[in-house]
C-alpha atoms as a PDB file:
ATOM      1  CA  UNK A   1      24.631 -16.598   4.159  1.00  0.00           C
ATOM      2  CA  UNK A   2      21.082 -15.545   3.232  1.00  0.00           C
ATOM      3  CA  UNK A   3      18.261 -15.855   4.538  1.00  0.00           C
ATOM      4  CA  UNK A   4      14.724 -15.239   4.311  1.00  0.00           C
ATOM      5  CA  UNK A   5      11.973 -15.515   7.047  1.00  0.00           C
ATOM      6  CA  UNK A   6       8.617 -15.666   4.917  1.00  0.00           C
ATOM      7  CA  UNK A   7       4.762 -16.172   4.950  1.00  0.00           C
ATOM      8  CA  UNK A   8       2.749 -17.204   2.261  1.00  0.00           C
ATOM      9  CA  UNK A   9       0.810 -13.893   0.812  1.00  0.00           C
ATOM     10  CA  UNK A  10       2.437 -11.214   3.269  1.00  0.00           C
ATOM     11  CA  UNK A  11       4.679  -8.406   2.100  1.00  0.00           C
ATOM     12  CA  UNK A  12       7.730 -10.722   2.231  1.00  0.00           C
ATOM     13  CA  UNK A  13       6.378 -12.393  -1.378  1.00  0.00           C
ATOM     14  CA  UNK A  14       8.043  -8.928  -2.912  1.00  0.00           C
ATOM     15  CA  UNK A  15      11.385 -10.216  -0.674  1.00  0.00           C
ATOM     16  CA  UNK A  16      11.180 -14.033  -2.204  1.00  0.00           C
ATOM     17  CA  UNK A  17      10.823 -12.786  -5.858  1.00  0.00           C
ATOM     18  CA  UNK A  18      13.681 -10.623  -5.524  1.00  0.00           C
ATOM     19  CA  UNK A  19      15.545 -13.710  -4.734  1.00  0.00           C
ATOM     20  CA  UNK A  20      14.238 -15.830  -7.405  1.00  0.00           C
ATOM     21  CA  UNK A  21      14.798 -12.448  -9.697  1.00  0.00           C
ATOM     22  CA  UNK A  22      18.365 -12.630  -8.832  1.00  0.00           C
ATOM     23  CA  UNK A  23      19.120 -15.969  -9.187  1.00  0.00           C
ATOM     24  CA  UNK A  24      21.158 -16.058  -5.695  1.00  0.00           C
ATOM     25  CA  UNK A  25      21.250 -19.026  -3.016  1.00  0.00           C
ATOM     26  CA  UNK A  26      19.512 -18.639  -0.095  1.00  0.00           C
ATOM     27  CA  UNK A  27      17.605 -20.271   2.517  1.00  0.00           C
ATOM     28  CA  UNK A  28      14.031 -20.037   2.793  1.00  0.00           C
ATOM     29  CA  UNK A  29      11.955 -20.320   6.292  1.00  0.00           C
ATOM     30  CA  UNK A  30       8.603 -20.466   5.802  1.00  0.00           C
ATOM     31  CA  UNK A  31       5.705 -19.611   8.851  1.00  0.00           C
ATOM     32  CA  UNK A  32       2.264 -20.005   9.377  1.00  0.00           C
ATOM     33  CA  UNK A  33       0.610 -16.610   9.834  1.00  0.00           C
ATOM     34  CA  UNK A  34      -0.141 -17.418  13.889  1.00  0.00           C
ATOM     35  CA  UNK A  35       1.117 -16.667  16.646  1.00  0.00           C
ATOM     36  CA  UNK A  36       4.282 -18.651  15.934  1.00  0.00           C
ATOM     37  CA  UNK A  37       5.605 -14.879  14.777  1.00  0.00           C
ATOM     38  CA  UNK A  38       5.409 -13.836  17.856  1.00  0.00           C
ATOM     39  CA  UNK A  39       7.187 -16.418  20.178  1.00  0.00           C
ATOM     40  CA  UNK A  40      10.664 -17.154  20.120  1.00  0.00           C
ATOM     41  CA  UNK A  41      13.297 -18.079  18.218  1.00  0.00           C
ATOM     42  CA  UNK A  42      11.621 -15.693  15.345  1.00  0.00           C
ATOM     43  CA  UNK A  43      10.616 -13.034  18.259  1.00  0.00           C
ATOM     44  CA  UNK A  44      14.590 -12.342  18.931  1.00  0.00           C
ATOM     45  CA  UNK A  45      15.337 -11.445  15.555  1.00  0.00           C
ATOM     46  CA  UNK A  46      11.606  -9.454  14.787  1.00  0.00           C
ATOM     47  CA  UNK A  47      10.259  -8.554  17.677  1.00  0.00           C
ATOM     48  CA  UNK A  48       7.666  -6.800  15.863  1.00  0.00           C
ATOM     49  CA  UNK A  49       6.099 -10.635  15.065  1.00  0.00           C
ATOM     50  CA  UNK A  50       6.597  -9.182  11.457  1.00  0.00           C
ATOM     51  CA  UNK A  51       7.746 -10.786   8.050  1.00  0.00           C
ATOM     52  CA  UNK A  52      10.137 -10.307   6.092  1.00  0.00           C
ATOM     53  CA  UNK A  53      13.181 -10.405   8.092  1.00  0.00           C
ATOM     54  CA  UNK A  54      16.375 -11.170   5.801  1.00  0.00           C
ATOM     55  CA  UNK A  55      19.299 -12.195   7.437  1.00  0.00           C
ATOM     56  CA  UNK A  56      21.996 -11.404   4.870  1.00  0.00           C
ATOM     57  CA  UNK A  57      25.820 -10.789   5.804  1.00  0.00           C
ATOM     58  CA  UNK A  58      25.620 -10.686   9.186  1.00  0.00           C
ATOM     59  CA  UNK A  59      23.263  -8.011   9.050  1.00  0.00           C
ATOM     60  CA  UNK A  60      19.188  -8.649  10.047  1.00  0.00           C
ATOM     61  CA  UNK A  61      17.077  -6.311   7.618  1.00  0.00           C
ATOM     62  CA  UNK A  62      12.959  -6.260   8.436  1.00  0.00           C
ATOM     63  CA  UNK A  63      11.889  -3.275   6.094  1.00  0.00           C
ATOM     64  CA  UNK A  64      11.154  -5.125   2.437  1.00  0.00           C
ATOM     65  CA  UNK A  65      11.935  -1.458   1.071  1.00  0.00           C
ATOM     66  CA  UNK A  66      15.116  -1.611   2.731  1.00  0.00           C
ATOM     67  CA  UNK A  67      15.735  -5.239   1.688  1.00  0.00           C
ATOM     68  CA  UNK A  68      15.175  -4.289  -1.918  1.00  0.00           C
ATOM     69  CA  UNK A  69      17.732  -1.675  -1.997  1.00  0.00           C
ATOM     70  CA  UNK A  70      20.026  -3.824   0.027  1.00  0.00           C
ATOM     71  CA  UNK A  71      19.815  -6.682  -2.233  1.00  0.00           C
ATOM     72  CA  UNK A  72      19.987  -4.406  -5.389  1.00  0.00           C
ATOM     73  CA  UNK A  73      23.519  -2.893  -4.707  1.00  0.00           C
ATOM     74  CA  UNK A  74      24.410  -6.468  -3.014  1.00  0.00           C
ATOM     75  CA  UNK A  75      23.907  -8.236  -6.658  1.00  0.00           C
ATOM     76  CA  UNK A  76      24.504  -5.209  -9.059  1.00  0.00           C
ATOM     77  CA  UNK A  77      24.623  -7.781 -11.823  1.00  0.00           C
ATOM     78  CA  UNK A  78      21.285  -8.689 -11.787  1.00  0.00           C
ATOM     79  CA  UNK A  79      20.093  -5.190 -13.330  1.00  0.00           C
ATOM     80  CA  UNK A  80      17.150  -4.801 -11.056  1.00  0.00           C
ATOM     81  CA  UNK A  81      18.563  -1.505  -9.315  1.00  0.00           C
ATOM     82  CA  UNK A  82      18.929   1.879 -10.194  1.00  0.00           C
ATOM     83  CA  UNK A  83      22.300   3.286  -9.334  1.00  0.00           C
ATOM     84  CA  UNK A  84      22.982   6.809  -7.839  1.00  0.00           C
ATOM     85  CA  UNK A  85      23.537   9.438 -11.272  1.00  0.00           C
ATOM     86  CA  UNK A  86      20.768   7.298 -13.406  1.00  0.00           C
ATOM     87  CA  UNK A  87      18.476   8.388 -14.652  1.00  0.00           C
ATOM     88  CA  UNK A  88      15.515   6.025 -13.160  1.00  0.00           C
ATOM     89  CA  UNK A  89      16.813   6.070  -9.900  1.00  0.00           C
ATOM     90  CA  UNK A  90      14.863   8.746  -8.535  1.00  0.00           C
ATOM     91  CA  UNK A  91      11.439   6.923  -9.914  1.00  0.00           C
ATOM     92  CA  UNK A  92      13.307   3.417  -8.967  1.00  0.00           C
ATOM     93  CA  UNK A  93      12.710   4.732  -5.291  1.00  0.00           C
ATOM     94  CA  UNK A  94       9.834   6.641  -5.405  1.00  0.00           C
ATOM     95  CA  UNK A  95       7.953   2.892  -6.728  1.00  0.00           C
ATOM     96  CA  UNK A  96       9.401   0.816  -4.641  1.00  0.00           C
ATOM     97  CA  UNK A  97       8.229   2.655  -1.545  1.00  0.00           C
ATOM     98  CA  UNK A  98       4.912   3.436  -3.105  1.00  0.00           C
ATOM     99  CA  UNK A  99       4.298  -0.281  -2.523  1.00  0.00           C
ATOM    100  CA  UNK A 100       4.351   0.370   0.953  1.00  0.00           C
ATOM    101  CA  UNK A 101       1.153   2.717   0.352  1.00  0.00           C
ATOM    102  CA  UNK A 102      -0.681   0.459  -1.914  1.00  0.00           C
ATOM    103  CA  UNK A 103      -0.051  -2.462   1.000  1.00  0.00           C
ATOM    104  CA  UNK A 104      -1.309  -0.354   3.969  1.00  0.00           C
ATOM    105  CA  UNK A 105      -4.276  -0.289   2.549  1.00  0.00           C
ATOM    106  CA  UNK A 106      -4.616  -3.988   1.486  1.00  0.00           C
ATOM    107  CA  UNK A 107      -3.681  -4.906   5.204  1.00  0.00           C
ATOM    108  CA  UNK A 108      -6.467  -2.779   6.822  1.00  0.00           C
ATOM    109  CA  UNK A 109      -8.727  -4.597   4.395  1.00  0.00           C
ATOM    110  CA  UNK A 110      -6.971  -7.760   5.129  1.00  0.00           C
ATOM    111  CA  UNK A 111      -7.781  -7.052   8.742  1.00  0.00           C
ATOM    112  CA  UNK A 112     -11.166  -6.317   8.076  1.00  0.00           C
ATOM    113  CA  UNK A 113     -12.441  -9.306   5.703  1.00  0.00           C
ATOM    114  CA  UNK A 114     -10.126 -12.143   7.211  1.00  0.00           C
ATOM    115  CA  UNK A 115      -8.609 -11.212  10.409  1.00  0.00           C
ATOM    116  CA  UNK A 116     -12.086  -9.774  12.077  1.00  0.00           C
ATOM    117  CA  UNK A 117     -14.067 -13.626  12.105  1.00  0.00           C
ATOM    118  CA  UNK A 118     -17.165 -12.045  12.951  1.00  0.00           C
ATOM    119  CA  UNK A 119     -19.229  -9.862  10.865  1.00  0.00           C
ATOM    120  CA  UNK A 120     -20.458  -7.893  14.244  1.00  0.00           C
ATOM    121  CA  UNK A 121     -16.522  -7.162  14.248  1.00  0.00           C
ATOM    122  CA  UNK A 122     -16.023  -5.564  10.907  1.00  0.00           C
ATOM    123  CA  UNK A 123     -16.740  -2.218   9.769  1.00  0.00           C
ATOM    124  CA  UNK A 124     -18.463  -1.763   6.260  1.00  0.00           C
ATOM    125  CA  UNK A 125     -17.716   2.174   6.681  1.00  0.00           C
ATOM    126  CA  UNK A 126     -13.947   1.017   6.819  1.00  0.00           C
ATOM    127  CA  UNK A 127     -14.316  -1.526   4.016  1.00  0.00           C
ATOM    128  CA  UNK A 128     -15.999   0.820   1.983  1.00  0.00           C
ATOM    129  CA  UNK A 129     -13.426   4.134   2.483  1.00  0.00           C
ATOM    130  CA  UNK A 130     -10.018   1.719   2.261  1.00  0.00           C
ATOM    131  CA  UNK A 131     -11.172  -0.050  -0.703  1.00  0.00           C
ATOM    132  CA  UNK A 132     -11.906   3.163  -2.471  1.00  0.00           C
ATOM    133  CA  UNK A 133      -8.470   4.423  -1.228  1.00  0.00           C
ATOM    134  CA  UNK A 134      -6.455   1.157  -2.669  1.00  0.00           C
ATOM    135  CA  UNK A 135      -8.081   1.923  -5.712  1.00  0.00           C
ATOM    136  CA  UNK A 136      -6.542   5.327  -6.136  1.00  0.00           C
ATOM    137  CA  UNK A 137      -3.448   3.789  -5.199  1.00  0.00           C
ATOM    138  CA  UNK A 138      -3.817   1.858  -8.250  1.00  0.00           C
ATOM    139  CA  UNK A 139      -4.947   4.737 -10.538  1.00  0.00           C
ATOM    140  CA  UNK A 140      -1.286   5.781  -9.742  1.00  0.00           C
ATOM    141  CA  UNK A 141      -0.095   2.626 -11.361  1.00  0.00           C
ATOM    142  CA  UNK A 142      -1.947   3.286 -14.275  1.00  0.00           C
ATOM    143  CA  UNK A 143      -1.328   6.516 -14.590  1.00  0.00           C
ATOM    144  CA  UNK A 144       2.637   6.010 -14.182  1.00  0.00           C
ATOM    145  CA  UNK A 145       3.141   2.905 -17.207  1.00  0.00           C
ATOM    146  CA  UNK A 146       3.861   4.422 -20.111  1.00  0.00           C
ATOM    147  CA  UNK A 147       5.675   0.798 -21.355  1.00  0.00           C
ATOM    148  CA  UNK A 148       6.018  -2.683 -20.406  1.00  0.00           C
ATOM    149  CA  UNK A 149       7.509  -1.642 -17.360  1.00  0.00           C
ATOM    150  CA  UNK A 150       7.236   1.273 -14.659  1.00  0.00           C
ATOM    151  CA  UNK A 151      10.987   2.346 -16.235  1.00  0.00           C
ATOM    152  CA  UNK A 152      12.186   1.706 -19.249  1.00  0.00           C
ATOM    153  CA  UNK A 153      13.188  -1.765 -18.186  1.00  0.00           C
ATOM    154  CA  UNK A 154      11.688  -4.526 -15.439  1.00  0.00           C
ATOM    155  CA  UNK A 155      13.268  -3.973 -12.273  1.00  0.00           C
ATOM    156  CA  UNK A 156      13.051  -4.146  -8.041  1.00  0.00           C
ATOM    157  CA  UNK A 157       9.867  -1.525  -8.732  1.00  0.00           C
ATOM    158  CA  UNK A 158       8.083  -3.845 -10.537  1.00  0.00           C
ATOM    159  CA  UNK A 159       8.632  -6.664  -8.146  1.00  0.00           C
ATOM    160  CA  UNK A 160       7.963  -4.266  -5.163  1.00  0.00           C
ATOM    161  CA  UNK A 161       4.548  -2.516  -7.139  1.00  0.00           C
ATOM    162  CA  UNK A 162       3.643  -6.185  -8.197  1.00  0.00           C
ATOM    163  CA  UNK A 163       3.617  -7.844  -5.206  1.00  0.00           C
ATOM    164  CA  UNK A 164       1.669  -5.212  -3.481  1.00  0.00           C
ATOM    165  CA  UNK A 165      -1.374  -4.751  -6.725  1.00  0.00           C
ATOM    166  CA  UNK A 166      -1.253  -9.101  -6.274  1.00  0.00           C
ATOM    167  CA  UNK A 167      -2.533  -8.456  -2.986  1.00  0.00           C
ATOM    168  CA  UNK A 168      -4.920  -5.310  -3.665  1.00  0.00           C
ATOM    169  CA  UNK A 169      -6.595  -8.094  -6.334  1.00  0.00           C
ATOM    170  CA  UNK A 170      -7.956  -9.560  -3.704  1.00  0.00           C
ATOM    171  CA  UNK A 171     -10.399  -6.416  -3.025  1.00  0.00           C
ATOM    172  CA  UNK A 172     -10.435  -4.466  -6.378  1.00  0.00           C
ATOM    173  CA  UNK A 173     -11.258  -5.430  -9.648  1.00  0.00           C
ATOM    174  CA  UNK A 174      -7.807  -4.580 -11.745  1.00  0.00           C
ATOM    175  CA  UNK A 175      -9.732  -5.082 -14.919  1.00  0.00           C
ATOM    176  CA  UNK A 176     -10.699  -1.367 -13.999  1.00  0.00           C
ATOM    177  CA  UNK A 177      -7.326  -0.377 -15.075  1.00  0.00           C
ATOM    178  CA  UNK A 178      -6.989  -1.269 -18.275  1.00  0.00           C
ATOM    179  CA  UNK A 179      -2.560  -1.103 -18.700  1.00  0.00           C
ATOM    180  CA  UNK A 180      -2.145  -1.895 -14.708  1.00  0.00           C
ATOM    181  CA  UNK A 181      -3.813  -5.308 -15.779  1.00  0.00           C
ATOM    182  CA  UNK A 182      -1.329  -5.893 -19.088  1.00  0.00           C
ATOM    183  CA  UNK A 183       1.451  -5.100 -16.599  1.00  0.00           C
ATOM    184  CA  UNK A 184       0.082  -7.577 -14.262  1.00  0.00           C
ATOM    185  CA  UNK A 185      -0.356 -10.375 -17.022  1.00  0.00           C
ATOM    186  CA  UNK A 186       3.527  -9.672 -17.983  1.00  0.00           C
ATOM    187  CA  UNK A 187       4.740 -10.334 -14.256  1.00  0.00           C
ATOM    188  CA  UNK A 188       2.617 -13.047 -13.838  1.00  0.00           C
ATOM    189  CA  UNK A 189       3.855 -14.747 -16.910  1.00  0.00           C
ATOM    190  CA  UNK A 190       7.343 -14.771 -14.784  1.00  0.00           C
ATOM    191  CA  UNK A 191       8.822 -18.162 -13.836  1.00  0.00           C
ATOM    192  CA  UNK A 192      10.000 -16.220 -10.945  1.00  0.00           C
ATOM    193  CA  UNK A 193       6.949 -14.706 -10.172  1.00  0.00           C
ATOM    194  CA  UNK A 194       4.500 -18.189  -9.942  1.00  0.00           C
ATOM    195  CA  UNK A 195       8.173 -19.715  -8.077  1.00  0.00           C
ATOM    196  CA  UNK A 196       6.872 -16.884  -5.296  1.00  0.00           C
ATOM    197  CA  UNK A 197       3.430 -17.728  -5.032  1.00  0.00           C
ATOM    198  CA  UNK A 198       2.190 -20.272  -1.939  1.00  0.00           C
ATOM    199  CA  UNK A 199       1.969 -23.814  -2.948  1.00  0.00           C
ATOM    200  CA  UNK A 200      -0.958 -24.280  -1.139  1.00  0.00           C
ATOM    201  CA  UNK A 201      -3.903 -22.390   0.738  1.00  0.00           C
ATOM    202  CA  UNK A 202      -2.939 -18.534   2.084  1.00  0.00           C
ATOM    203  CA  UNK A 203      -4.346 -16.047   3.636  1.00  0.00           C
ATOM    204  CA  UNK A 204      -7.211 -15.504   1.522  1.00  0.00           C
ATOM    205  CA  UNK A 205     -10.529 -18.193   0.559  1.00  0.00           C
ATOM    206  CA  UNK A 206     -11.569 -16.345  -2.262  1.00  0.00           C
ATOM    207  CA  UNK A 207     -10.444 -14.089  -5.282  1.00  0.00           C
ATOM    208  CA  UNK A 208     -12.080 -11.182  -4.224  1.00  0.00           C
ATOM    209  CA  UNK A 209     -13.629  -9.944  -0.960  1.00  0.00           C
ATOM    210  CA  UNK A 210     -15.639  -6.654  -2.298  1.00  0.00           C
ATOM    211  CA  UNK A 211     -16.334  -4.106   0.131  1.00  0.00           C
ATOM    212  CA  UNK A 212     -20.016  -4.294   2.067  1.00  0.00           C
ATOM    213  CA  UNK A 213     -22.519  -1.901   0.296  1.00  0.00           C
ATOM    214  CA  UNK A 214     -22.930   1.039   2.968  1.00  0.00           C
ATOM    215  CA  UNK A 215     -26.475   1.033   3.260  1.00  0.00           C
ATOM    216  CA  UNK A 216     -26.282  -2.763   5.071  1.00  0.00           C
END
């Protein structure tokens, strides 16, 4: 038995487009972003009031670097891991955790633009320094596609790196980065991919929520 505990435009879209990626059955519980994370029955098995959580052969996984791995050597066939001894496994890691550093910095932004109702709440200091820090993240990107793909083929780190530049769209232009945005169109294009993708409002009201000018 799998499955997946998900909102719409969280960190768990990298964990649902795995899924679809590997072509496995599972079952899919979707949440509102609300307090409903934090109250039971989902507080017993996250008591973080985090998503993902996969609950996958009787074991409960919550980290979606962990889950990618996990679901890689669970479904070898689908060819979107990197075994021990190859020679992409080192970089196979190295991206799919680096989507944990593009994503803290989309989620302080998050916080910032969407969370924070109030503009006496936010901080355009903050907006201003994390924005400018996601988009280093994303020179990274750039800097590391030498092909189609971040390896020689698509795998988990694409998924993982794609999810996480979806979300940075939101607050930087990825036009800016002229292969990160063929990359992009290439994942998009995905049937997998748009499967992921909420089928209705998420998190965000608009494309893109630049940072305040510091001088407001």
């Amino acid at each position: 038995m799998i499955r997946l505990h998900h909102c719409h435009q969280t960190r768990s879209m990298r964990s649902l487009w795995l899924l679809y990626e590997l072509g496995v059955d599972f079952e899919l519980l979707v949440y509102p972003f609300d307090k409903t994370l934090r109250e039971e029955p989902y507080r017993s098995l996250n008591p973080t009031g985090r998503v993902p959580t996969l609950e996958i052969d009787g074991f409960v996984i919550h980290e979606s670097g962990a889950i990618a791995e996990y679901l890689c050597e669970r479904f070898p066939d689908g060819g979107l891991g990197r075994d021990p001894g190859d020679d992409d496994r080192a970089a196979w890691l190295d991206w799919i955790h680096f989507a944990e550093t593009i994503s803290q910095h989309t989620a302080a932004l998050t916080q910032q633009h969407v969370a924070l109702y109030e503009d006496h709440m936010r901080s355009p200091i903050v907006m201003q320094l994390e924005a400018k820090r996601l988009a280093k993240t994303l020179g990274k990107v750039e800097a590391g596609l030498v092909g189609d793909y971040l390896l020689s083929s698509f795998s988990a780190a694409d998924i993982g790196v794609g999810q996480a530049v979806y979300m940075a769209g939101h607050f930087v232009e990825l036009a800016r980065f002229p292969r990160l945005s063929d990359w992009f169109d290439r994942l998009q294009a995905r049937p997998a991919y748009r499967k992921a993708l909420p089928g209705g409002p998420g998190l965000y009201a608009q494309d893109l929520y630049p940072p305040w000018p510091l001088d407001t």
